[in-house]
C-alpha atoms as a PDB file:
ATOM      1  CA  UNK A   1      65.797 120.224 154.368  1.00  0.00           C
ATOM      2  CA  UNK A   2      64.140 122.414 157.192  1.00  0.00           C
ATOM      3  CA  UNK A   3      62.696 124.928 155.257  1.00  0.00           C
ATOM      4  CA  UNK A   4      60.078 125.812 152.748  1.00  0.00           C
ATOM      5  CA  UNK A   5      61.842 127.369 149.358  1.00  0.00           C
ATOM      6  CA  UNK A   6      61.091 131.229 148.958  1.00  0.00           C
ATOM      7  CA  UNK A   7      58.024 131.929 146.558  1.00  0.00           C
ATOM      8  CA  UNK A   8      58.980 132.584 142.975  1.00  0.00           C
ATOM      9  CA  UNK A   9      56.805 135.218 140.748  1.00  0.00           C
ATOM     10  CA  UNK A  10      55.152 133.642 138.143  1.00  0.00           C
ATOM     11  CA  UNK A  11      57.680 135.225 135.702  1.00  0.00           C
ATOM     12  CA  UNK A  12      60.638 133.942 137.751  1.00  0.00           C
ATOM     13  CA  UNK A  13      58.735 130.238 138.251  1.00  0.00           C
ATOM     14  CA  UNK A  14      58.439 130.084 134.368  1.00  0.00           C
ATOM     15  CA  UNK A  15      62.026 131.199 133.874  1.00  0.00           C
ATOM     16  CA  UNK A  16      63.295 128.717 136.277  1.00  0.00           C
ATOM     17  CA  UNK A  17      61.330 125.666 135.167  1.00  0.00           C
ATOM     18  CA  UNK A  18      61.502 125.931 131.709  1.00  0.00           C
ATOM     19  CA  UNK A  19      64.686 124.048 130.654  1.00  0.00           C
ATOM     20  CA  UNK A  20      63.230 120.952 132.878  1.00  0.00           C
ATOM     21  CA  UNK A  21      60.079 121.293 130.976  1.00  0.00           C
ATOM     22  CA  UNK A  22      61.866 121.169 127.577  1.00  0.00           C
ATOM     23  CA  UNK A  23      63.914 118.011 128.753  1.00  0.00           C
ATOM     24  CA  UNK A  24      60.851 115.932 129.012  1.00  0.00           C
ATOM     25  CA  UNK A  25      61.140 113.525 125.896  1.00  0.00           C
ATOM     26  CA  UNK A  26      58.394 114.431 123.479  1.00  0.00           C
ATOM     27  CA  UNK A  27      56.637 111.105 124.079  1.00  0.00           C
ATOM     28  CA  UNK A  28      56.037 111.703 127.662  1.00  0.00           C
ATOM     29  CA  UNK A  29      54.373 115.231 126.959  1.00  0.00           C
ATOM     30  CA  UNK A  30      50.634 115.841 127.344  1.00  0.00           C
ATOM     31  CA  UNK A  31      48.114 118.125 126.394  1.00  0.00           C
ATOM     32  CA  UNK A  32      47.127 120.707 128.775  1.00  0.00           C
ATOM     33  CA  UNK A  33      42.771 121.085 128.944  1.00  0.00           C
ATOM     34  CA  UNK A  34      42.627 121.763 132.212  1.00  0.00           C
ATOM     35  CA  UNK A  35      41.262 124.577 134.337  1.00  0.00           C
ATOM     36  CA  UNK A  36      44.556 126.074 135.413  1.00  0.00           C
ATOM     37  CA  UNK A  37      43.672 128.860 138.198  1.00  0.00           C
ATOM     38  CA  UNK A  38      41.726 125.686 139.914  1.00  0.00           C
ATOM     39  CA  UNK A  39      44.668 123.385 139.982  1.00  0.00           C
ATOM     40  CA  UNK A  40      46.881 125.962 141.195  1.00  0.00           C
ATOM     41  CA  UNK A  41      44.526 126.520 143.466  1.00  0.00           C
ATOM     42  CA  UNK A  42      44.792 122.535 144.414  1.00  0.00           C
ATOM     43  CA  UNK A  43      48.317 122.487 144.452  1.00  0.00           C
ATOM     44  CA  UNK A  44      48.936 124.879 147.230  1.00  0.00           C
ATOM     45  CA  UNK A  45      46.576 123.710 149.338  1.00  0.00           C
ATOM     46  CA  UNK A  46      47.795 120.048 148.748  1.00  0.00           C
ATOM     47  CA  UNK A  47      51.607 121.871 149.626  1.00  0.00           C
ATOM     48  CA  UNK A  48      50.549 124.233 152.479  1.00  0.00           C
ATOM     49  CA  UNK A  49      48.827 121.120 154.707  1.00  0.00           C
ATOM     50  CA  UNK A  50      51.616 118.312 153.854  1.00  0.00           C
ATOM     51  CA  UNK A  51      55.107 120.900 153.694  1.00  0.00           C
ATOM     52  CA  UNK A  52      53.841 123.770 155.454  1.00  0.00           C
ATOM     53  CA  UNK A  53      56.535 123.999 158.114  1.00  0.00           C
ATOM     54  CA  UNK A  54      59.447 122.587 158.850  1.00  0.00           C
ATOM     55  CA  UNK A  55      58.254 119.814 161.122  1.00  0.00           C
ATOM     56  CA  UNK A  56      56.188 118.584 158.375  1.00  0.00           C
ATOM     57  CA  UNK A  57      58.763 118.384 156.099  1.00  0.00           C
ATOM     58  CA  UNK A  58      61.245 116.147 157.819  1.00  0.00           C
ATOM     59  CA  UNK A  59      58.279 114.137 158.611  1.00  0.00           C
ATOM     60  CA  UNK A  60      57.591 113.168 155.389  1.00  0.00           C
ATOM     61  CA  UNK A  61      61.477 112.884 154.787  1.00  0.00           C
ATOM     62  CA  UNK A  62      61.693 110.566 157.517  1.00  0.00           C
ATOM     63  CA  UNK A  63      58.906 108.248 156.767  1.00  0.00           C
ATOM     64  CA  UNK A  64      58.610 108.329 152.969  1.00  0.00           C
ATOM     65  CA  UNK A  65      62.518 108.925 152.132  1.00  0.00           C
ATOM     66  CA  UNK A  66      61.909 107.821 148.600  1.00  0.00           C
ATOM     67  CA  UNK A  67      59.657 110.555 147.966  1.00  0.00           C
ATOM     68  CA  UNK A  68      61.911 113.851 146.387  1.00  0.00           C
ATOM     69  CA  UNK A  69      60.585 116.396 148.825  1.00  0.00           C
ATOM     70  CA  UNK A  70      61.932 119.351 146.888  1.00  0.00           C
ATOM     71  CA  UNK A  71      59.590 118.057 143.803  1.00  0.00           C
ATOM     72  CA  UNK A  72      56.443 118.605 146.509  1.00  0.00           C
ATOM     73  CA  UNK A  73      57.888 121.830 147.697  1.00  0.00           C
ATOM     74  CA  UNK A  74      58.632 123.149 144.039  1.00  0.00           C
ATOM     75  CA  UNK A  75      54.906 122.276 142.671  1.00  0.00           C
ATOM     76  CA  UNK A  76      53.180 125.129 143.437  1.00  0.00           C
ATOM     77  CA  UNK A  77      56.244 127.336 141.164  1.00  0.00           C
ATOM     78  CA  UNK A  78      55.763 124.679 138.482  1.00  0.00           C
ATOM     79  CA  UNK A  79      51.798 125.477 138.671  1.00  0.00           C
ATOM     80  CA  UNK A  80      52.793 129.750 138.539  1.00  0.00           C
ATOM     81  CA  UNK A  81      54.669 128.742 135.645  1.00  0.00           C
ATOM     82  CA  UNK A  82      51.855 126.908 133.929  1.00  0.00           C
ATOM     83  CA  UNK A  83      49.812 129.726 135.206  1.00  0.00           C
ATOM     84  CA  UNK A  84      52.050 132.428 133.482  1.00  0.00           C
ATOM     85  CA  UNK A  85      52.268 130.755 130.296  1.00  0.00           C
ATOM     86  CA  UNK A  86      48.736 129.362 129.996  1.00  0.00           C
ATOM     87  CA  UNK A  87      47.633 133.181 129.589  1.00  0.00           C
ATOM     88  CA  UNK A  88      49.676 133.351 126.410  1.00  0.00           C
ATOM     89  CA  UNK A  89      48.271 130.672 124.808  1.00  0.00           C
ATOM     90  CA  UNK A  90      45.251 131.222 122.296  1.00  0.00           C
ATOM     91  CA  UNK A  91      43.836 128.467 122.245  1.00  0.00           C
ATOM     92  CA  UNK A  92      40.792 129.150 119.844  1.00  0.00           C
ATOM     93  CA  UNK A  93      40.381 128.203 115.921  1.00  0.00           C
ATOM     94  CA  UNK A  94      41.385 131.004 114.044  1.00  0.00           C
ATOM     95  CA  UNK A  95      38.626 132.569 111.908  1.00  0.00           C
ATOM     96  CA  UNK A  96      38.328 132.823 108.511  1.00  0.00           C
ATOM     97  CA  UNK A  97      38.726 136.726 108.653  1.00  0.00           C
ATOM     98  CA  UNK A  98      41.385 136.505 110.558  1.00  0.00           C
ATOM     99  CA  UNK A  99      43.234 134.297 108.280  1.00  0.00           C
ATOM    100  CA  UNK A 100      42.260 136.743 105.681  1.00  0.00           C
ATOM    101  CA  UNK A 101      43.761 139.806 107.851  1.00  0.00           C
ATOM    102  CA  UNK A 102      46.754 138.160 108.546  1.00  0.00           C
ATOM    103  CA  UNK A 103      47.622 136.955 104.712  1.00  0.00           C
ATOM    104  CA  UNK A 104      46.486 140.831 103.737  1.00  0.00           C
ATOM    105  CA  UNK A 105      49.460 142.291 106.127  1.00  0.00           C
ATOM    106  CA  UNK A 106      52.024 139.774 104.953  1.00  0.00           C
ATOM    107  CA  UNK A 107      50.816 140.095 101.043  1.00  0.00           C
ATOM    108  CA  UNK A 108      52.841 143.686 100.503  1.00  0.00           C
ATOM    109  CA  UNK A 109      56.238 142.969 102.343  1.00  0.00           C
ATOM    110  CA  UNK A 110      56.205 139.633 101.507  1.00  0.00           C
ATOM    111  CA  UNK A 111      56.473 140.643  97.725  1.00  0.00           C
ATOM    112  CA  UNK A 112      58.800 143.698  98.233  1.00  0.00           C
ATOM    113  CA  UNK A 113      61.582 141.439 100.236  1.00  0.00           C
ATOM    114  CA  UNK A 114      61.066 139.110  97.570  1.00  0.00           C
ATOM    115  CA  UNK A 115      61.558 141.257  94.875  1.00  0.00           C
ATOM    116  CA  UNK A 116      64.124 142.742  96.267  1.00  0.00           C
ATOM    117  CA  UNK A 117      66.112 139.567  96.672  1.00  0.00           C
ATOM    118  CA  UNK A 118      65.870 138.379  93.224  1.00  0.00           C
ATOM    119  CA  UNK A 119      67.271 141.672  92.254  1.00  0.00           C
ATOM    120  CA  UNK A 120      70.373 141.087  94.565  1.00  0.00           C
ATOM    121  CA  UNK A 121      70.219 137.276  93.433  1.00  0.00           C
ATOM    122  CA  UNK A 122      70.477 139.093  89.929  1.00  0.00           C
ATOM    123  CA  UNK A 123      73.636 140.819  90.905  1.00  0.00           C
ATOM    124  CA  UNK A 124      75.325 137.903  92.746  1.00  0.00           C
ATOM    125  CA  UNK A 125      74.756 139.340  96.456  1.00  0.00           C
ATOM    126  CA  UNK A 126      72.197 136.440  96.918  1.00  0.00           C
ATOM    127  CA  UNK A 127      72.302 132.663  95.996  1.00  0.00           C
ATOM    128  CA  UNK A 128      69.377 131.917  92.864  1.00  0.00           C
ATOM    129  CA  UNK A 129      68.479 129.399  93.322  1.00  0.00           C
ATOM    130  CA  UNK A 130      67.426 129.990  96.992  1.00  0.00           C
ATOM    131  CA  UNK A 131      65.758 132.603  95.872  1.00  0.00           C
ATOM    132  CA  UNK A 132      63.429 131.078  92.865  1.00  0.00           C
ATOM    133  CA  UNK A 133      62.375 127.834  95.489  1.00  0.00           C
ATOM    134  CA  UNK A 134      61.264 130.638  97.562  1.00  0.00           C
ATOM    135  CA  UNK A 135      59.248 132.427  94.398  1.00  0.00           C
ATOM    136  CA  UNK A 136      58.079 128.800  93.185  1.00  0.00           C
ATOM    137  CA  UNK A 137      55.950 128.217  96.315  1.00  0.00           C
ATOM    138  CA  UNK A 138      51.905 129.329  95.933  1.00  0.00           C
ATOM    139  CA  UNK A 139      49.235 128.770  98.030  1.00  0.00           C
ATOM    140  CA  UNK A 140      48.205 129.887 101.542  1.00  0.00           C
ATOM    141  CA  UNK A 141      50.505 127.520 103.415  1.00  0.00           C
ATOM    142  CA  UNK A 142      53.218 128.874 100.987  1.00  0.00           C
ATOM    143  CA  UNK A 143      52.998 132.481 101.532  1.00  0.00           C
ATOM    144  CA  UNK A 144      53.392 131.907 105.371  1.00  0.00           C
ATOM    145  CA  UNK A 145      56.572 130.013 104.651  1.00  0.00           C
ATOM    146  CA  UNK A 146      57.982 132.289 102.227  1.00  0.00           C
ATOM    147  CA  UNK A 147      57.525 135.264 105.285  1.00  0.00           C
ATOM    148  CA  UNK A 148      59.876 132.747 107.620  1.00  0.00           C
ATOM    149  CA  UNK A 149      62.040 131.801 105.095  1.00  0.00           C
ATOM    150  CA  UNK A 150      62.395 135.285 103.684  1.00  0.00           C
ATOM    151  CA  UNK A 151      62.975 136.822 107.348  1.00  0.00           C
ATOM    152  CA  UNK A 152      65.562 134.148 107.793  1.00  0.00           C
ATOM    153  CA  UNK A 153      66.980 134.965 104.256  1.00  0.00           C
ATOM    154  CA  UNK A 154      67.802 138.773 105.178  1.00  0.00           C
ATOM    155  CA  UNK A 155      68.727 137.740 108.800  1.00  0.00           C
ATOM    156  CA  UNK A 156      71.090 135.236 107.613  1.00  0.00           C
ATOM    157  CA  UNK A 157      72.668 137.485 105.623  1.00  0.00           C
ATOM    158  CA  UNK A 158      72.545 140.655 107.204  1.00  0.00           C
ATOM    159  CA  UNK A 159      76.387 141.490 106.929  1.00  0.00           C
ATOM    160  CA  UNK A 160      76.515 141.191 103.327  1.00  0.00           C
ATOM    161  CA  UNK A 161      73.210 143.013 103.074  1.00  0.00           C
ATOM    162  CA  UNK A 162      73.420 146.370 104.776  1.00  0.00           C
ATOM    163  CA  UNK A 163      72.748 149.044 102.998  1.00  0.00           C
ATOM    164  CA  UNK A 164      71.384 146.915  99.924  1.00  0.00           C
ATOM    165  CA  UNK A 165      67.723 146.887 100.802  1.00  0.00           C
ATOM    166  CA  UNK A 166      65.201 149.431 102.474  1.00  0.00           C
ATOM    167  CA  UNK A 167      63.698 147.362 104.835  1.00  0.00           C
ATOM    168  CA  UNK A 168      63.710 147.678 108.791  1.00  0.00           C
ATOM    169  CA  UNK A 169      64.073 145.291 111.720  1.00  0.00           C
ATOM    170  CA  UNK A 170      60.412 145.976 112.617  1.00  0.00           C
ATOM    171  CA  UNK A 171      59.656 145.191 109.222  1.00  0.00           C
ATOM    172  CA  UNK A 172      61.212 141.518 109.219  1.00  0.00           C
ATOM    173  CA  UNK A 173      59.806 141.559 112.978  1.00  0.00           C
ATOM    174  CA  UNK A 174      56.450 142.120 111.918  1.00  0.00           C
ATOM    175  CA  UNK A 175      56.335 139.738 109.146  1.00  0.00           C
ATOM    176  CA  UNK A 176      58.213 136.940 110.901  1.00  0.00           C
ATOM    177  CA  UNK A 177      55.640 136.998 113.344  1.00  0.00           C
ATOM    178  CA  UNK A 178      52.644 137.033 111.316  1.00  0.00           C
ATOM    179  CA  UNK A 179      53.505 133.910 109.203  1.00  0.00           C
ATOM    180  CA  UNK A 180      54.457 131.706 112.185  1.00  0.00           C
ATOM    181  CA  UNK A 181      50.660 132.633 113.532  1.00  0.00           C
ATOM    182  CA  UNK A 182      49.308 131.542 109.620  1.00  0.00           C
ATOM    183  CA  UNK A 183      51.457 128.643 110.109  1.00  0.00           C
ATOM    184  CA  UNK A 184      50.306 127.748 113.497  1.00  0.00           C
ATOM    185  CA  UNK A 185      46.283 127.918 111.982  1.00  0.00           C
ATOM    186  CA  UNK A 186      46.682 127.157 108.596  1.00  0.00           C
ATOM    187  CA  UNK A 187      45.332 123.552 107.744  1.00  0.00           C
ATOM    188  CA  UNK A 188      47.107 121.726 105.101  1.00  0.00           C
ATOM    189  CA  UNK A 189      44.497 120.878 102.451  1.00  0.00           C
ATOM    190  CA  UNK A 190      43.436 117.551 102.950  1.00  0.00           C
ATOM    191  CA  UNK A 191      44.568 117.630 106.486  1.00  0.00           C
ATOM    192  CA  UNK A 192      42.337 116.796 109.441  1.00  0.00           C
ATOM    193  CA  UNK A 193      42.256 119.542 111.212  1.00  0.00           C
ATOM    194  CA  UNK A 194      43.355 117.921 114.773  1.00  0.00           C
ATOM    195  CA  UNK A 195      46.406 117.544 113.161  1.00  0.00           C
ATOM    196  CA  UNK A 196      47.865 121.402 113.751  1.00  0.00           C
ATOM    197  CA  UNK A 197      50.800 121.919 115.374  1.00  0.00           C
ATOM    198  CA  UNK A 198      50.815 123.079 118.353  1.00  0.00           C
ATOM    199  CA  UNK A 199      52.649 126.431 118.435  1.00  0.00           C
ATOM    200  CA  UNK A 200      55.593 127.031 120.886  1.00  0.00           C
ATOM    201  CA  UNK A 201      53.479 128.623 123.841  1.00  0.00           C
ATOM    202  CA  UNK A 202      51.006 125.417 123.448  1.00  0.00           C
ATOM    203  CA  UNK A 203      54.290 123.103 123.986  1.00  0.00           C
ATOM    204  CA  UNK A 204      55.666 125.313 126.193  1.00  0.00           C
ATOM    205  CA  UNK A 205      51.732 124.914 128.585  1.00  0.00           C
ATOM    206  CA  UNK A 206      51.874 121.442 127.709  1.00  0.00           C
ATOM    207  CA  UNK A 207      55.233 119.999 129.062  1.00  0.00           C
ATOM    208  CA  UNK A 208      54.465 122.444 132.739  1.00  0.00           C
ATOM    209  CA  UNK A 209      51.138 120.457 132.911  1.00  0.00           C
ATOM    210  CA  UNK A 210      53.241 117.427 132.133  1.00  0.00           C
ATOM    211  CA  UNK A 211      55.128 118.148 134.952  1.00  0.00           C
ATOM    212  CA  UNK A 212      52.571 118.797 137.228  1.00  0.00           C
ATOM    213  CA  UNK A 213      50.800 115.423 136.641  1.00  0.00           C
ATOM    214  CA  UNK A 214      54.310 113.860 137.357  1.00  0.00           C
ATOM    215  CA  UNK A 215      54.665 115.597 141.069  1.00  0.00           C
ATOM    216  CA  UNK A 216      51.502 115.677 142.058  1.00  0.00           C
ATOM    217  CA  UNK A 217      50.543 112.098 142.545  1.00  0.00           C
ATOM    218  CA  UNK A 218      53.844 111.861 144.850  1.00  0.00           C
ATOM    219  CA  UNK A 219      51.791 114.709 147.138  1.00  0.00           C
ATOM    220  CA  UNK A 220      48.693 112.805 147.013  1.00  0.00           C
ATOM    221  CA  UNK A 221      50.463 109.381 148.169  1.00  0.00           C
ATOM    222  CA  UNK A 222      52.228 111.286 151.166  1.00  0.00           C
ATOM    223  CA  UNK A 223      48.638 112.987 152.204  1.00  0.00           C
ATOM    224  CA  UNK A 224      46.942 109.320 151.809  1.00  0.00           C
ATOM    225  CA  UNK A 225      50.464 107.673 153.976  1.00  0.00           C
ATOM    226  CA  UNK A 226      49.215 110.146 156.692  1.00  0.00           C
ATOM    227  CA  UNK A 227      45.635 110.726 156.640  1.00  0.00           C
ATOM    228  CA  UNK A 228      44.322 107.773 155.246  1.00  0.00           C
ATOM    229  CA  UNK A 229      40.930 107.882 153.173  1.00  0.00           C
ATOM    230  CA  UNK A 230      40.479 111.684 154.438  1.00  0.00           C
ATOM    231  CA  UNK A 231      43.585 112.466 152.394  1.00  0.00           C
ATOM    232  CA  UNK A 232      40.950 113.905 149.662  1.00  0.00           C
ATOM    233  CA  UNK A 233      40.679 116.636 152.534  1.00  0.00           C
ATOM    234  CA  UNK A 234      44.489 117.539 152.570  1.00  0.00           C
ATOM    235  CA  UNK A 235      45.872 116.938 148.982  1.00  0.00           C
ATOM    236  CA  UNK A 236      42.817 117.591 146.696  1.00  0.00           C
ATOM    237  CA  UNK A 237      42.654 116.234 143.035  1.00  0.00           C
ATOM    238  CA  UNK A 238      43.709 118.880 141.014  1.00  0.00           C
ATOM    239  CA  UNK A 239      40.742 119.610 139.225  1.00  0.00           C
ATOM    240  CA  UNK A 240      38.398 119.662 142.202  1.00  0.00           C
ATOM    241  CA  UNK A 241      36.071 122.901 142.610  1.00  0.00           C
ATOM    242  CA  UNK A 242      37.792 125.549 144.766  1.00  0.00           C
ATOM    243  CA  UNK A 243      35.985 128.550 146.304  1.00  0.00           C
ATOM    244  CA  UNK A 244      36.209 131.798 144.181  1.00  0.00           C
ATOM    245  CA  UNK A 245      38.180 133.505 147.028  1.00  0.00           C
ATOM    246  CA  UNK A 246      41.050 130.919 146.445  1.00  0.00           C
ATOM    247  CA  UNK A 247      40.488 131.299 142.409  1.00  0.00           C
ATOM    248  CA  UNK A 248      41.511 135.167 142.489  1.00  0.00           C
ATOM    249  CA  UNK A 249      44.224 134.220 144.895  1.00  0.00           C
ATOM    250  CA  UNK A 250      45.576 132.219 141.475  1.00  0.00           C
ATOM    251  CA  UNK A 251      45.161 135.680 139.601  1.00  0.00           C
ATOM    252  CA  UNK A 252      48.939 136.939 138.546  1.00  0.00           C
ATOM    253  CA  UNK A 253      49.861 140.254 139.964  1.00  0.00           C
ATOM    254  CA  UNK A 254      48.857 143.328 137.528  1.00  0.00           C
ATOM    255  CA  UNK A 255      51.809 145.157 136.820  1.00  0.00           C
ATOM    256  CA  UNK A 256      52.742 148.316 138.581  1.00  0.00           C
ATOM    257  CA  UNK A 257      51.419 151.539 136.769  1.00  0.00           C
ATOM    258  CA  UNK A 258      54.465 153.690 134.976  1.00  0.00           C
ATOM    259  CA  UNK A 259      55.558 156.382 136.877  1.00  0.00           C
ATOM    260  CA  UNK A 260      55.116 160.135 134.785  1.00  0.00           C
END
């Protein structure tokens, strides 16, 4: 190989791993409650003292051929990817206001798109009985689905639709986005409340911690091949306490200030 890989951003890490993330089979995902700035923090130095130079690399390519060295050399992108889209995940129970808020700004335009659609289902533009399943619904749970389905609806449909209807892109935008969020914290009555789906970003976090626990072991067998019981010393567990110098290392770049 001969040579370490050049460092991704975080935003280019994520980019790049993300359709190997979304190949792992659903089965072989798991959940992400880790402290992610500490294992990143792990991960490099694990990488740094086993692949830090070429001479270490073909080292461990000459006496452990079975182990992929790119995988070891690629880890600490994987953990900037789990680092970039860990810090989009909220992670928190939704409050009761916020529920509140959020079926309050979907109420209005949920109604207006609907009514408008039953007028064009009235005139032929739009199929009926579409329309009246998406009417029938009630409830919390409901509402949220009629602001996807109705989104999808106009979307679907734009074509046909210009110039029938008043309503903007930010409009659908808007209320596309805030029923997905009262569908990703909305409980089902009767539902145990462990039992909410995850939302995309949560997958998303999920499957790059999956593949960090499926690399990392392979770095931790090459530092224990070399070093023996002091391998603790080279390839640390990934949740073992790091200094707070190393921690804000982990931090993502701010971005650059726009120019006047």
């Amino acid at each position: 190989m001969g040579k370490t890989p050049k460092q991704r951003t975080y935003k280019e890490s994520y980019d790049h791993f993300l359709p190997i993330a979304m190949k792992l089979a659903d089965a072989e995902v798991q959940g992400c409650r880790a402290d992610v700035p500490v294992a990143l923090a792990n991960i490099k130095l694990g990488v740094k003292a086993m692949c830090g130079d070429a001479a270490s690399i073909a080292r461990i390519e000459e006496h452990l051929p079975k182990i992929p060295v790119k995988d070891l050399l690629d880890l600490p992108d994987v953990g900037r990817a789990l680092h970039f889209i860990s810090g989009k995940v909220v992670s928190r129970v939704a409050s009761a206001g916020e529920i509140a808020k959020a079926l309050s700004e979907i109420s209005g335009p949920r109604e207006q798109m609907l009514s408008q659609a039953e007028i064009l289902a009235q005139r032929g533009v739009l199929d009926k009985d579409r329309v009246a399943k998406i009417r029938a619904n009630s409830g919390k749970l409901d509402q949220a689905k009629d602001g996807v389905d109705l989104v999808e609806l106009y979307a679907e449909k734009a074509a046909l639709l210009k110039g029938l209807h008043p309503f903007t892109q930010a409009e659908f935008d808007k209320l596309g986005e805030r029923s997905e969020w009262l569908l990703d914290n909305l409980t089902p009555d009767g539902a145990r409340k462990e039992t909410r789906k995850r939302s995309a970003v949560e997958n998303e976090r999920d499957r790059f911690w999956t593949l960090v626990l499926q690399r990392h072991p392979l770095l931790r067998a090459a530092g224990y091949y070399f070093h023996g019981d002091d391998f603790d010393a080279y390839t640390p567990k990934l949740l073992s306490r790091v200094s707070q110098a190393l921690l804000d290392e982990e931090k993502p770049p701010e971005p650059a200030p726009a120019v006047p």
